[in-house]
C-alpha atoms as a PDB file:
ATOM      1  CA  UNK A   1      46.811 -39.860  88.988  1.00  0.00           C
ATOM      2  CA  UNK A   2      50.150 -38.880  88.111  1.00  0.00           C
ATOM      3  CA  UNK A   3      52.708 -37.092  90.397  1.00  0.00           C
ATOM      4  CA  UNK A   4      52.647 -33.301  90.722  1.00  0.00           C
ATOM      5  CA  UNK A   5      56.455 -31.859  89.339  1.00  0.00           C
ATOM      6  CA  UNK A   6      56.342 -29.525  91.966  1.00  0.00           C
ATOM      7  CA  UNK A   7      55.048 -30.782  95.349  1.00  0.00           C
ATOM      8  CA  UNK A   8      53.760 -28.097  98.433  1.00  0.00           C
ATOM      9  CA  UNK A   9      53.800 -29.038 101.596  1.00  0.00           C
ATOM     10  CA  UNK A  10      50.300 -27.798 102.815  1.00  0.00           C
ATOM     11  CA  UNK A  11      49.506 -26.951 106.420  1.00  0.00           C
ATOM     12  CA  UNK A  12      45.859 -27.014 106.744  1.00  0.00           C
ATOM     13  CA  UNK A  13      43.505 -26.614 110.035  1.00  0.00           C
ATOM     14  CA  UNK A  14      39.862 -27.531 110.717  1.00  0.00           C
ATOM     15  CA  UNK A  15      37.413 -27.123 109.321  1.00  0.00           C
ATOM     16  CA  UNK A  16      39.557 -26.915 106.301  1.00  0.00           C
ATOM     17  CA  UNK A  17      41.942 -29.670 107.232  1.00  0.00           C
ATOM     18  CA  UNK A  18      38.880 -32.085 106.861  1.00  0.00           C
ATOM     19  CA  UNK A  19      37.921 -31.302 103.191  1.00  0.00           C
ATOM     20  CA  UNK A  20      37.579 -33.994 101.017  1.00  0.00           C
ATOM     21  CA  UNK A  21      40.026 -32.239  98.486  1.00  0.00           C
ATOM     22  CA  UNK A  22      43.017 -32.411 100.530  1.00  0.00           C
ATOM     23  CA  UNK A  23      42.905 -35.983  99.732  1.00  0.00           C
ATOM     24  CA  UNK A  24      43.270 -35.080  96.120  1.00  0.00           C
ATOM     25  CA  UNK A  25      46.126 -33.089  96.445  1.00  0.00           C
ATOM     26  CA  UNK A  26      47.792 -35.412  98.587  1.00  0.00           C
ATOM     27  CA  UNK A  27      47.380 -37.974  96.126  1.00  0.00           C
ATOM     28  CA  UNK A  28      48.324 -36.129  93.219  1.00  0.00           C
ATOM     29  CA  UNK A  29      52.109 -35.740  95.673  1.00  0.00           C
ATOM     30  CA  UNK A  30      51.482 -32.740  97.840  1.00  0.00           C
ATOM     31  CA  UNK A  31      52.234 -33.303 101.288  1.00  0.00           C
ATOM     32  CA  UNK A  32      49.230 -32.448 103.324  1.00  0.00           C
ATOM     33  CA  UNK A  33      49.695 -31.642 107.292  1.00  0.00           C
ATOM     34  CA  UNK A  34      46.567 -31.743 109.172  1.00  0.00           C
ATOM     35  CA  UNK A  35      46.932 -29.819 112.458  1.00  0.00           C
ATOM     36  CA  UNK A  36      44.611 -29.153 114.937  1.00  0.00           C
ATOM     37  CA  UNK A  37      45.521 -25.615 116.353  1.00  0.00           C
ATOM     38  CA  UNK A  38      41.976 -24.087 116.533  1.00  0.00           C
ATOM     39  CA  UNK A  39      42.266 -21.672 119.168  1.00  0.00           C
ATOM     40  CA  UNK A  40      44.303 -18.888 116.952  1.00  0.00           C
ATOM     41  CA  UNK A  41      42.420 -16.055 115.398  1.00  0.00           C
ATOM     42  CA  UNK A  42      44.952 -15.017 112.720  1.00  0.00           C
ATOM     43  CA  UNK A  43      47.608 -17.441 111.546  1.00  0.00           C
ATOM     44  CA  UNK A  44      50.735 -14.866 110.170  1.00  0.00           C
ATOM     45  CA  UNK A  45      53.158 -15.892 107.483  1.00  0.00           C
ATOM     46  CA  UNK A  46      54.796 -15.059 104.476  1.00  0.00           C
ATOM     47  CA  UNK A  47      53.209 -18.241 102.638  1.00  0.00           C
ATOM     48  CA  UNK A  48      49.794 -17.993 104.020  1.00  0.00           C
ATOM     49  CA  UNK A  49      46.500 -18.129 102.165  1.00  0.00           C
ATOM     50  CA  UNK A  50      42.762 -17.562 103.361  1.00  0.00           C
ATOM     51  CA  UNK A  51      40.826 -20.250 102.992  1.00  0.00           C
ATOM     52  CA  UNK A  52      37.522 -20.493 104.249  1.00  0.00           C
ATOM     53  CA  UNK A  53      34.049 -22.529 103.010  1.00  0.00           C
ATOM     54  CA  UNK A  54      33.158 -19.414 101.091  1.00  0.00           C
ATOM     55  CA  UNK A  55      36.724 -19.775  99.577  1.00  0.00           C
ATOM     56  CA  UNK A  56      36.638 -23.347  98.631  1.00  0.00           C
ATOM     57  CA  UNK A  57      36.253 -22.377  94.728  1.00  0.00           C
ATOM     58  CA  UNK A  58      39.516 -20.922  94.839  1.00  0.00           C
ATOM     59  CA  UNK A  59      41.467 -24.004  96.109  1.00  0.00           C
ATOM     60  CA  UNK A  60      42.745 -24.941  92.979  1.00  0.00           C
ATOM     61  CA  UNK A  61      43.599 -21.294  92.220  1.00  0.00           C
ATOM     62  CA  UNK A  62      45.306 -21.039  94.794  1.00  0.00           C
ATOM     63  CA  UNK A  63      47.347 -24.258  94.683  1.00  0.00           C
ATOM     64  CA  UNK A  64      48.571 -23.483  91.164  1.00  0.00           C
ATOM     65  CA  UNK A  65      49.629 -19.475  92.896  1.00  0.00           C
ATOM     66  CA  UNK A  66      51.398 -21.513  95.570  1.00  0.00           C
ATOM     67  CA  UNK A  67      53.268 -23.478  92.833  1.00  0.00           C
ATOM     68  CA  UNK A  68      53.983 -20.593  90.644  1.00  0.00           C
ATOM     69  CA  UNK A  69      56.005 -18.778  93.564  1.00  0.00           C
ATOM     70  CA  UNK A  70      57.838 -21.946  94.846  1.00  0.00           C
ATOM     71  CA  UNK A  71      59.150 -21.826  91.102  1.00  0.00           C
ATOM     72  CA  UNK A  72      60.257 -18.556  91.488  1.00  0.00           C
ATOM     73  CA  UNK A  73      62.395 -18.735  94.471  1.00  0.00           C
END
């Protein structure tokens, strides 16, 4: 695969840190960092995404929405 022109630097934590897909978008260039902070109940942030099993059709969506505003600052 080729590289991504704009790499993110994903934080993910289980369960989703363990999806299969991860491994996609680290090899299409993203930087993927798996971290194993399970005991919070709400993660806060200005570059923060939900993303739960139910979610997982929406990863690619939003990858490319995580893109689109690292373009735009």
């Amino acid at each position: 695969m080729g590289k991504t022109p704009k790499p993110l630097t994903i934080v993910a934590y289980p369960p989703v840190s363990e999806w299969p897909e991860l491994a996609d978008l680290e090899a299409q260039g993203h930087v993927v960092i798996r971290l194993e902070l399970s005991e919070a109940d709400v993660i806060l942030g200005p570059k923060c995404f939900r993303m739960v099993g139910e979610l997982k059709p929406y990863l690619e969506l939003a990858i490319k929405n995580a893109r689109k505003a690292k373009g735009d600052r």
